[in-house]
Protein backbone atom coordinates (compact mmCIF):
# COMPACT_ATOMS: atom_id res chain seq x y z
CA UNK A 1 -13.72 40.04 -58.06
CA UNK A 2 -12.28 42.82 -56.10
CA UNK A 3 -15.85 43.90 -55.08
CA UNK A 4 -15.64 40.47 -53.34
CA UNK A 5 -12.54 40.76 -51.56
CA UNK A 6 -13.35 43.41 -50.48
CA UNK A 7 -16.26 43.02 -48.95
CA UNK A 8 -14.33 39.85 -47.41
CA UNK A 9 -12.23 42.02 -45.65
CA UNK A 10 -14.77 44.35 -44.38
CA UNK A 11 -16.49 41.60 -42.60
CA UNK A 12 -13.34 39.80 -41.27
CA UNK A 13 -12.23 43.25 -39.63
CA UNK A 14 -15.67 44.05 -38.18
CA UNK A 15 -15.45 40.57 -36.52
CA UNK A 16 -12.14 41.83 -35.16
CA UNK A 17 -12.91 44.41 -34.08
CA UNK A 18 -15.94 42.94 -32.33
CA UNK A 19 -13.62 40.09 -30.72
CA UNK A 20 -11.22 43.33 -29.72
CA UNK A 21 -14.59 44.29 -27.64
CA UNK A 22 -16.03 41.51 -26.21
CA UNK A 23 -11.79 41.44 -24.93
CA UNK A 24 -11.83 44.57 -23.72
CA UNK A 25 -15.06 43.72 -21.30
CA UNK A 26 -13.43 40.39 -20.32
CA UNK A 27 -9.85 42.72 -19.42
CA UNK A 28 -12.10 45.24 -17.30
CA UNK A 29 -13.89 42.49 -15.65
CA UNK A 30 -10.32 40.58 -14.38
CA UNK A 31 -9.14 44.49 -13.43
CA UNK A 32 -12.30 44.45 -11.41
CA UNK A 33 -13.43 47.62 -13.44
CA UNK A 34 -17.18 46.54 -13.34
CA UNK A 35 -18.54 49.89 -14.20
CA UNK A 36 -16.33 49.92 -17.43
CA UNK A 37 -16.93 46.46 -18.24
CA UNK A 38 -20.63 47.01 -17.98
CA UNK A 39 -20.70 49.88 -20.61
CA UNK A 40 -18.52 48.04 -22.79
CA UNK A 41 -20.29 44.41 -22.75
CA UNK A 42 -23.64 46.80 -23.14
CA UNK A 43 -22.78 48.47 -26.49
CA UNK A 44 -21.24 45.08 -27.57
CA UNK A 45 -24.62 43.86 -27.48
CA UNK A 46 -26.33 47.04 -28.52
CA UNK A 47 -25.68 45.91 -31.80
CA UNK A 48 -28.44 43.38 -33.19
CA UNK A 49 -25.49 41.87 -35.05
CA UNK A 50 -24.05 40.56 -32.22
CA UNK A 51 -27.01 39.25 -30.26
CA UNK A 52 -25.89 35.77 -32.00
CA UNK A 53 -22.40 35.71 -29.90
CA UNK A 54 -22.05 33.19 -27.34
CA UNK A 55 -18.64 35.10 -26.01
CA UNK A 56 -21.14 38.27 -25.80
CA UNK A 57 -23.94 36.85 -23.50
CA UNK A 58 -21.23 34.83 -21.85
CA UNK A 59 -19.16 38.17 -20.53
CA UNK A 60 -22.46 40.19 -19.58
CA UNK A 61 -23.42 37.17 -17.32
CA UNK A 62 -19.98 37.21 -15.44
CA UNK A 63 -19.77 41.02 -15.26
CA UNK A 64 -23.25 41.59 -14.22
CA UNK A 65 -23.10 38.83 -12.22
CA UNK A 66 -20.17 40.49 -10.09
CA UNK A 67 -22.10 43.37 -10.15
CA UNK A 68 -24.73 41.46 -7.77
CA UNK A 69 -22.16 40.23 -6.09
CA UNK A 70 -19.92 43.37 -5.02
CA UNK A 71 -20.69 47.13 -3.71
CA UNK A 72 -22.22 48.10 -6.95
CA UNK A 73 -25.27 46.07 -6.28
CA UNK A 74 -27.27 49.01 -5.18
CA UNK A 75 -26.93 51.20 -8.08
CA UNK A 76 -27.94 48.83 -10.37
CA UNK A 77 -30.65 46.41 -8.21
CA UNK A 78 -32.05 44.08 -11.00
CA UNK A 79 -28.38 43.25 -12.09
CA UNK A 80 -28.67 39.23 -11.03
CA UNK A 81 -31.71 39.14 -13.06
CA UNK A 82 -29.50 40.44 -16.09
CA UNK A 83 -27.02 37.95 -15.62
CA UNK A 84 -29.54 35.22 -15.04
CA UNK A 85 -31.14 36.64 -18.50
CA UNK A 86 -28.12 36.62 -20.14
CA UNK A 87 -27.12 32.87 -18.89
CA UNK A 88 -30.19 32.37 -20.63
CA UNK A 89 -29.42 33.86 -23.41
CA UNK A 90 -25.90 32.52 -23.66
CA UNK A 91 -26.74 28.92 -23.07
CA UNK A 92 -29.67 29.78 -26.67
CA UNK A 93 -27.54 30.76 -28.87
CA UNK A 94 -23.93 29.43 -28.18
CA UNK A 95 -22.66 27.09 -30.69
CA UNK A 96 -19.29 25.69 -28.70
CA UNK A 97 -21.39 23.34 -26.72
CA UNK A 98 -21.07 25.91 -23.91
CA UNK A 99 -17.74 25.51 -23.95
CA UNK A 100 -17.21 28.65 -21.57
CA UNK A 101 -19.56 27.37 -18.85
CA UNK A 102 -17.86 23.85 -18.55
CA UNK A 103 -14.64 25.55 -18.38
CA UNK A 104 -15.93 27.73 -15.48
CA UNK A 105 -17.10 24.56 -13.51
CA UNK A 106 -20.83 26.13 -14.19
CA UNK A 107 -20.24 28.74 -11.43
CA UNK A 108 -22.08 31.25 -12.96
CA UNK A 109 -24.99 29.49 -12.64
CA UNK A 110 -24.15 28.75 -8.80
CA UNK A 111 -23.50 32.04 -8.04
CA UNK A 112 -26.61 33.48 -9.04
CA UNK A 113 -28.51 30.57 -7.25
CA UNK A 114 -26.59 31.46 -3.92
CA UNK A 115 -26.89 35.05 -4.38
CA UNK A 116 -30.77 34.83 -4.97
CA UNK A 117 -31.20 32.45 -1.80
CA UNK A 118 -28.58 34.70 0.22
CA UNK A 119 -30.38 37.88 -0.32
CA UNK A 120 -33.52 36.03 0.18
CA UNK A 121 -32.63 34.55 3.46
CA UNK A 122 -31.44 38.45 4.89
CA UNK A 123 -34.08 40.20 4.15
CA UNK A 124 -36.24 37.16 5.20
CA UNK A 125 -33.80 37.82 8.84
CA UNK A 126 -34.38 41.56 8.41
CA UNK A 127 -38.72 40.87 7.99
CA UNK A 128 -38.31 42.45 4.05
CA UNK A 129 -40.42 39.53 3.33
CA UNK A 130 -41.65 41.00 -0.06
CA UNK A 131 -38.01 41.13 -0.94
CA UNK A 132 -37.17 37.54 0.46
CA UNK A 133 -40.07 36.65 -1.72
CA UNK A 134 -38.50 37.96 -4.58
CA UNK A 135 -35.46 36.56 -4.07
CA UNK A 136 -36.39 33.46 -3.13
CA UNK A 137 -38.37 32.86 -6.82
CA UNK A 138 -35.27 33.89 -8.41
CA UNK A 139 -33.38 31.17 -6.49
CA UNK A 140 -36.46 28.37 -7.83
CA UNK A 141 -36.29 30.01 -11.24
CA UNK A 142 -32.58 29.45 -11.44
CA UNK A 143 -33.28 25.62 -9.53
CA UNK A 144 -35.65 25.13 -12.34
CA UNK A 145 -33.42 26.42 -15.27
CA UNK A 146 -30.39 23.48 -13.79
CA UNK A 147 -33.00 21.00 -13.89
CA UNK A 148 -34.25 21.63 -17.27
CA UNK A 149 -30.59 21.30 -18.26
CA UNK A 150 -29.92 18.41 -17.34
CA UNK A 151 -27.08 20.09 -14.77
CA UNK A 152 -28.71 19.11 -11.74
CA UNK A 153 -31.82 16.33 -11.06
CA UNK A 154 -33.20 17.65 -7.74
CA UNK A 155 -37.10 17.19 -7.83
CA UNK A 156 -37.79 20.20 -5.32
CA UNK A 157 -35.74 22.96 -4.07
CA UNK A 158 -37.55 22.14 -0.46
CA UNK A 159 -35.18 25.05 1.33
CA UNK A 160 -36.43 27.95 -1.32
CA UNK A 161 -39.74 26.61 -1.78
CA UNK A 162 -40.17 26.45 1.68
CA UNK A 163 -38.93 30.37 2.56
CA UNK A 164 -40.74 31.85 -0.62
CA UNK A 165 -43.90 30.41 1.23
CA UNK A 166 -43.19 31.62 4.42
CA UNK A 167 -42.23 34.53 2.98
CA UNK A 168 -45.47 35.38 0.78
CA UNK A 169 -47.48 34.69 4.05
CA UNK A 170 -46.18 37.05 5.72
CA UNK A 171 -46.41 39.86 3.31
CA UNK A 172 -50.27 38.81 3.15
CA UNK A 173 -50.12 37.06 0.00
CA UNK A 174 -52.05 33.96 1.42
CA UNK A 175 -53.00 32.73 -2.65
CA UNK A 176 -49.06 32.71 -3.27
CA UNK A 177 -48.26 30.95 -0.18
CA UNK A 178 -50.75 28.02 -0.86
CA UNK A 179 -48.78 27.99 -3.93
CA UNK A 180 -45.61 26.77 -2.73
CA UNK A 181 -46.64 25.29 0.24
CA UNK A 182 -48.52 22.87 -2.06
CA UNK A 183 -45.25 21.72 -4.22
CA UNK A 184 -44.06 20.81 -0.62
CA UNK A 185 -47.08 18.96 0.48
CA UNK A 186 -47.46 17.06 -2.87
CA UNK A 187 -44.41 15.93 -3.04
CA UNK A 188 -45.18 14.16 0.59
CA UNK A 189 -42.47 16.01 2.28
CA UNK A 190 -42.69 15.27 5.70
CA UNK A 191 -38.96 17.08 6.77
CA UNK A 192 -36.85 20.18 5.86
CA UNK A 193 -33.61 20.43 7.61
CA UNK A 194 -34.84 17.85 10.30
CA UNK A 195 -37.81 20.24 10.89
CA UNK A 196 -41.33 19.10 10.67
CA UNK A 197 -43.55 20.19 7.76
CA UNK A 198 -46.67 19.28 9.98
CA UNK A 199 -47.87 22.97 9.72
CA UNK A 200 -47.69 23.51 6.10
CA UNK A 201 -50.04 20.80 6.12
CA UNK A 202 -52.15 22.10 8.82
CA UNK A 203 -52.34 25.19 6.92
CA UNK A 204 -53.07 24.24 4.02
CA UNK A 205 -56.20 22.37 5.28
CA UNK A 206 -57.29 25.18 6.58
CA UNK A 207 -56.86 27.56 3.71
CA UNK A 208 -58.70 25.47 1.43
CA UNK A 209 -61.69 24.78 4.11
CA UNK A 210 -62.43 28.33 4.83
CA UNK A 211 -61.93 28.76 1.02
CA UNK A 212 -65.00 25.79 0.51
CA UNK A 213 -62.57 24.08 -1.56
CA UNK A 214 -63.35 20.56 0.23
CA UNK A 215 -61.99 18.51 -2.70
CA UNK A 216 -58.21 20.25 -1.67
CA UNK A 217 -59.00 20.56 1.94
CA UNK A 218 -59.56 16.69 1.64
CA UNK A 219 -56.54 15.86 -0.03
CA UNK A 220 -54.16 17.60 2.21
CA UNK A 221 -56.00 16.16 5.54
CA UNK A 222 -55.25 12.65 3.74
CA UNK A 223 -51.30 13.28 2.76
CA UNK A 224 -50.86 14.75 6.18
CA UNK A 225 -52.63 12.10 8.32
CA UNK A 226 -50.97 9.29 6.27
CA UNK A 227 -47.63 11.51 7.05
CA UNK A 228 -48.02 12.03 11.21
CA UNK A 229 -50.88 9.36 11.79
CA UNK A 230 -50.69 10.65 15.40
CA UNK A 231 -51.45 13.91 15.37
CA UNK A 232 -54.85 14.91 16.13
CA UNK A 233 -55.37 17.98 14.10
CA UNK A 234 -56.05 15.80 11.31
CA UNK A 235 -59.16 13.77 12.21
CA UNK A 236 -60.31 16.71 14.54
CA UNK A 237 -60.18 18.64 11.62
CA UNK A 238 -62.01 15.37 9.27
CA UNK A 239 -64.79 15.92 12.01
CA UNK A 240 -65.33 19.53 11.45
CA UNK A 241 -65.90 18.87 7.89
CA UNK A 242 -68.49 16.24 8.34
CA UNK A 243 -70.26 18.38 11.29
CA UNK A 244 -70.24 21.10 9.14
CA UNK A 245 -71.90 18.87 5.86
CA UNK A 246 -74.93 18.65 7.96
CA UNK A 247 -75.26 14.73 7.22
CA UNK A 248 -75.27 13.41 10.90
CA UNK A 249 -75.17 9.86 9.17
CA UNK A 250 -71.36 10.61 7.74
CA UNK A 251 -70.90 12.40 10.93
CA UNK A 252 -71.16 8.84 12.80
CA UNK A 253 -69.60 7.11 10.07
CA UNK A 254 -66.66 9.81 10.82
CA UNK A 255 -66.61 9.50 14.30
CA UNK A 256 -66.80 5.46 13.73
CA UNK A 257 -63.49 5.54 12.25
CA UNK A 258 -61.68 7.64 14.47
CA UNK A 259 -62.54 6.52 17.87
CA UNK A 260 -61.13 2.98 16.35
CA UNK A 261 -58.27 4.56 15.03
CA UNK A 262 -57.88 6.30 18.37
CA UNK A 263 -59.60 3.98 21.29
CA UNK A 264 -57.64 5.10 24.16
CA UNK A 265 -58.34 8.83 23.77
CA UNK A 266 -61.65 9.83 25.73
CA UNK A 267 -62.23 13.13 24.07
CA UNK A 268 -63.40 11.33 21.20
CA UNK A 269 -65.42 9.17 22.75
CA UNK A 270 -66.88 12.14 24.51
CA UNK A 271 -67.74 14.64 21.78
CA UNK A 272 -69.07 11.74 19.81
CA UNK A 273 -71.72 10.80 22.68
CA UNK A 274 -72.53 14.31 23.84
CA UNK A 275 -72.95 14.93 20.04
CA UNK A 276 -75.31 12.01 19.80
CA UNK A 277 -76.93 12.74 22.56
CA UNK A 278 -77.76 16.52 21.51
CA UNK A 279 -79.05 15.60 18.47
CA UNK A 280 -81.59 12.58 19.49
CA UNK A 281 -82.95 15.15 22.09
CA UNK A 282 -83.52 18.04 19.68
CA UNK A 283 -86.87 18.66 19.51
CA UNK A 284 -86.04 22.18 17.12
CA UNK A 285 -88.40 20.13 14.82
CA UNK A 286 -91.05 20.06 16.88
CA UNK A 287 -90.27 16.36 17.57
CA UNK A 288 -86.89 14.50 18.12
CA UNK A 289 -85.69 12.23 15.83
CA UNK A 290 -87.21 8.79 14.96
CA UNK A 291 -83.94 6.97 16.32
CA UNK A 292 -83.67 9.25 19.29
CA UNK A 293 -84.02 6.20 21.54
CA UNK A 294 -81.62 4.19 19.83
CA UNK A 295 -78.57 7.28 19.80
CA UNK A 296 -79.03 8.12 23.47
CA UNK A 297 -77.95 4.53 24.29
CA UNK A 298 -75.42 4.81 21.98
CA UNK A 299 -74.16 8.06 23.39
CA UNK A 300 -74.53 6.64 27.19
CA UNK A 301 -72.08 3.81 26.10
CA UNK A 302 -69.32 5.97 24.13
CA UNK A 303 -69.51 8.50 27.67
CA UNK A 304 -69.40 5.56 29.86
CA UNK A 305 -65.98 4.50 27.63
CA UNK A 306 -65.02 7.96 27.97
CA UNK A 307 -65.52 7.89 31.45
CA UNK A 308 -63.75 4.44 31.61
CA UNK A 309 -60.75 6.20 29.87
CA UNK A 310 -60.43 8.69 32.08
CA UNK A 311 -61.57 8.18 35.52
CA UNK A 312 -61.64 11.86 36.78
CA UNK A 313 -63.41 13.48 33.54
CA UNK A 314 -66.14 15.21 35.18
CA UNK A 315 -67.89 16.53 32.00
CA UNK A 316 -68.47 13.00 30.82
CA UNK A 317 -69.92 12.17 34.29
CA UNK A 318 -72.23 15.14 34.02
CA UNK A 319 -73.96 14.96 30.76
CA UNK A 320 -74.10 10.70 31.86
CA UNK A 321 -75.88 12.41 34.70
CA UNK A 322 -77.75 14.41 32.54
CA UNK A 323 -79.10 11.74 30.38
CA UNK A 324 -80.73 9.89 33.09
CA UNK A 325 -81.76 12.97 34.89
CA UNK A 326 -83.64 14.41 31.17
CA UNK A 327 -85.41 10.60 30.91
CA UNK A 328 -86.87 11.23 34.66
CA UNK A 329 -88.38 14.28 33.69
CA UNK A 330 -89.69 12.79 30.60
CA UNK A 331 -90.82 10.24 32.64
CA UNK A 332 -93.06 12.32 35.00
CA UNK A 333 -94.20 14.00 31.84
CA UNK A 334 -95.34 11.26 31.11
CA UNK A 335 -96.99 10.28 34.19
CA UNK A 336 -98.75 13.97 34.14
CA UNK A 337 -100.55 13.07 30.82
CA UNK A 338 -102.65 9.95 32.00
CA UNK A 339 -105.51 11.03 32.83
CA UNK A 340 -108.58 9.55 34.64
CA UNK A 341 -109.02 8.04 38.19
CA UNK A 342 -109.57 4.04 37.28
CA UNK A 343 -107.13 1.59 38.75
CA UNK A 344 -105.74 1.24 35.59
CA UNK A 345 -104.60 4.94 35.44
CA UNK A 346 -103.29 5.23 38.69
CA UNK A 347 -101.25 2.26 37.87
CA UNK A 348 -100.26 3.56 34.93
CA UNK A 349 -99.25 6.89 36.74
CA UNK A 350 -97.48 4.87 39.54
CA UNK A 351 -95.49 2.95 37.09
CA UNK A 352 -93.90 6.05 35.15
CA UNK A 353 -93.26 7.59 38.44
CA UNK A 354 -91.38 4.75 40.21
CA UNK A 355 -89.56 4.87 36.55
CA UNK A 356 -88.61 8.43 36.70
CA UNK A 357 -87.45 7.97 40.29
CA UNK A 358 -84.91 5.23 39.63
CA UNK A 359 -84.01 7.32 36.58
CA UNK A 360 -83.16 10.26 39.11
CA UNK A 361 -81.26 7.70 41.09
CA UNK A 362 -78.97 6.53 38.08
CA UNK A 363 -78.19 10.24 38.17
CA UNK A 364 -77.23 11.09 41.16
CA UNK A 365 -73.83 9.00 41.26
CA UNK A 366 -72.65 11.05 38.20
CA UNK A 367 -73.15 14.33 40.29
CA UNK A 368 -71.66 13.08 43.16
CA UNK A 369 -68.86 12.28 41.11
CA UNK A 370 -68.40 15.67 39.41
CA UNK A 371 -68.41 16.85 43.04
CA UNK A 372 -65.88 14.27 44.03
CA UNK A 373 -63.61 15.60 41.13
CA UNK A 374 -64.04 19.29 41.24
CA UNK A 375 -65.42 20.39 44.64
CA UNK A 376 -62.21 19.25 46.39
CA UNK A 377 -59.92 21.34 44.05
CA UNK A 378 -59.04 24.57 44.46
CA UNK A 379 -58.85 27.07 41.44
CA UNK A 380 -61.51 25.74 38.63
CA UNK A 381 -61.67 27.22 35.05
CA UNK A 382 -64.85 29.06 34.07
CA UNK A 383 -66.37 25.85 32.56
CA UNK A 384 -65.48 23.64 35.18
CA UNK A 385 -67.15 26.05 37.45
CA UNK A 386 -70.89 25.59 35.52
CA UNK A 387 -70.60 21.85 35.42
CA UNK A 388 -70.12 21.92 39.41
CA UNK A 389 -72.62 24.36 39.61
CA UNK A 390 -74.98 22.54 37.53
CA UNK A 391 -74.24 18.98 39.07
CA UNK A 392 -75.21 21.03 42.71
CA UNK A 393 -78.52 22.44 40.92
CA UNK A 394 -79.59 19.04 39.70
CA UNK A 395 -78.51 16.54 43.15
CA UNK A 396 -81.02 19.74 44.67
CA UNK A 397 -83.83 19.39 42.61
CA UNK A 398 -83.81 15.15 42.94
CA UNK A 399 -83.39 16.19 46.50
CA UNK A 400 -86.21 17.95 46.96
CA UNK A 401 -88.34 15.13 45.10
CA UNK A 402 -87.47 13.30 48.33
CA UNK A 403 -89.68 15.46 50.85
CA UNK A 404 -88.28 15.98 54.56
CA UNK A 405 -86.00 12.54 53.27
CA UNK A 406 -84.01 14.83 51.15
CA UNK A 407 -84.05 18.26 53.04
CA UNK A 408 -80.04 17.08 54.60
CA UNK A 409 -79.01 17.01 50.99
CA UNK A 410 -80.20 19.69 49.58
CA UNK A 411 -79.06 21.85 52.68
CA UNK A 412 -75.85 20.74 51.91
CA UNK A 413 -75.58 20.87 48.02
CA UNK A 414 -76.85 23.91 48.45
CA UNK A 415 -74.33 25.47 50.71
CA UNK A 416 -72.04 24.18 47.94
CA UNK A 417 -73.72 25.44 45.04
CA UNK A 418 -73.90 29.46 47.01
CA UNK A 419 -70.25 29.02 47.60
CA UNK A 420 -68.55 27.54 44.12
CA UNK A 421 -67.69 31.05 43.05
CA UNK A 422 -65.69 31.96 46.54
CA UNK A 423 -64.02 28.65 47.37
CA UNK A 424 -63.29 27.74 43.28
């Protein structure tokens, strides 16, 4: 019996004096002795006995948590991530129903959430980005932990998860930044602070297409076009894809779609003729392709709406000019091949020619027109330059077709054509 009263005492005064600790730590911390309260709270918990106590993990939180917060920060660097541990910790094994926390208003868990995102965001101000990549995990870590508690219900942290991408990109961690840049972009955010998210989209697209990830690349072209249905990036972008897939029949089908989603812009309509156009006479084969006929008409009309769209687009007029011009010379080709001297020959001859010459004359309004929209300017770009040029070399050579009925013309397109590079 006395053996058991006496070991009853034992234990009650080691829990004393344990309770006399844990005090002391909680006294240094309100004298704003952090140093002191650190080594005490530390060989309080040294103990494995006391790795049970609630009060324990509570006080090492709150001192090392002013630690973080104060001048002492730099001596001892990874002290919010002990205090965030120890929050863990505390909120495990306390059996008062966290009792502490409540009566603090939970602002130990705010302050390490600001003091994660505000050392994030200067050293994201000072370009530490490795460090504001750091911090800003810490800050979604300690987002996540408030969620899982029930404490807070916000879906995303859109702010943090936002800077830890920016962040990880610009310490050339491109794998990390898809990372986060993907919570934001399935979660169809669309705004962050009033600022549009249309790049992390745009990004994304494009780090999972030069990755050959289609099936991603895909999905974020489809969240982001449903999200800014008038950007162009997007279908562009859709285009590339299908160009790139090598099937020219879901290249159409592409191009279908997005010159009715977008009918009153001609660049579209432009790419998608010239396209069909260079493809039905691509002869790479060793023959063009058994619909050639049928996609040069179709690429004559989607020019001629280019055209239609905007007036004073000389490319469109040129490769229109082209198209007739290429089906003259075919035309004479033609023509060359007959062979023999009956009537039915010549005729046969005659007829191809007469073709090919109208064919020239259906081009030379498009020429005239480049020149009508680019030889009365001034400065030209580079490429505006060769389609002048080249709508000069072509009105020459149908010119010249003409005999001494052309020789005016040509002396005078080809003035223009020696002089592009000096008066352009």
């Amino acid at each position: 019996m006395r053996r058991l009263v006496l070991t009853g005492f034992l234990a009650f005064a080691g829990m004393g004096l344990f309770a006399q600790s844990v005090d002391k730590a909680k006294d240094l911390l309100k004298a704003g002795k952090l140093a002191d309260a650190k080594t005490e709270i530390d060989k309080v918990l040294s103990s494995e006995k006391n790795q049970k106590s609630g009060d324990a993990w509570y006080y090492k939180l709150k001192i090392y948590s002013a630690i973080a917060a104060g001048p002492m920060a730099g001596q001892y660097p990874g002290a919010r991530d002990t205090a965030f541990l120890a929050l863990q910790k505390y909120c495990e094994v306390d059996d008062k129903k966290l009792i502490l926390l409540q009566m603090d208003a939970y602002k130990p868990i705010n302050e390490i959430y600001q003091g994660y995102f505000g050392v994030g965001a200067t050293d994201y101000n000072s370009g530490k980005y490795d460090s504001a990549l750091y911090n800003f995990k810490g800050a979604l870590a300690a987002s996540a932990f408030m969620n899982s508690k029930g404490w807070t219900n916000l879906k995303i942290d859109t702010t943090s998860t936002l800077y830890a991408g920016i962040s990880a990109e610009k310490s050339g961690k491109k794998d990390t930044a898809a990372t986060y840049y993907s919570k934001i972009a399935d979660a169809h955010i669309d705004t962050i602070n009033k600022s549009s998210m249309i790049e992390i989209y745009k990004w994304l697209v494009d780090y999972y297409h030069t990755r050959k990830d289609e099936a991603n690349a895909r999905k974020y072209l489809a969240i982001g076009e449903t999200l800014y249905p008038n950007d162009l990036f997007f279908p562009s972008t859709e285009l590339d894809i299908a160009r790139e897939s090598g099937n020219k029949d879901s290249l159409w089908m592409r191009y279908d779609q997005v010159v009715s989603k977008f009918p009153k812009n001609y660049l579209f309509f432009f790419n998608f003729g010239l396209e069909e156009y260079q493809y039905a006479s691509d002869t790479s084969t060793g023959k063009r392709p058994a619909n050639a006929a049928d996609l040069t008409a179709k690429a004559q009309v989607n020019l001629q709406k280019s055209l239609e769209l905007q007036p004073d687009y000389p490319q469109a007029a040129l490769v229109l000019g082209q198209i007739s011009y290429n089906a003259g010379v075919d035309l004479q080709t033609e023509a060359k091949k007959v062979q023999g001297k009956t009537p039915d020959a010549a005729k046969q001859r005659g007829d191809l020619r007469a073709a090919a010459t109208k064919k020239f004359e259906e081009a030379i309004p498009f020429f005239e027109k480049v020149d009508q929209d680019l030889g009365s300017k001034g400065k030209l770009k580079q490429e505006e330059k060769g389609a002048l040029k080249d709508a000069y070399d072509l009105l020459i050579t149908i010119y010249e077709q003409k005999g001494p009925a052309g020789k005016d013309k040509v002396d005078a397109y080809t003035n223009k054509f020696n002089n592009v590079d000096k008066d352009h």
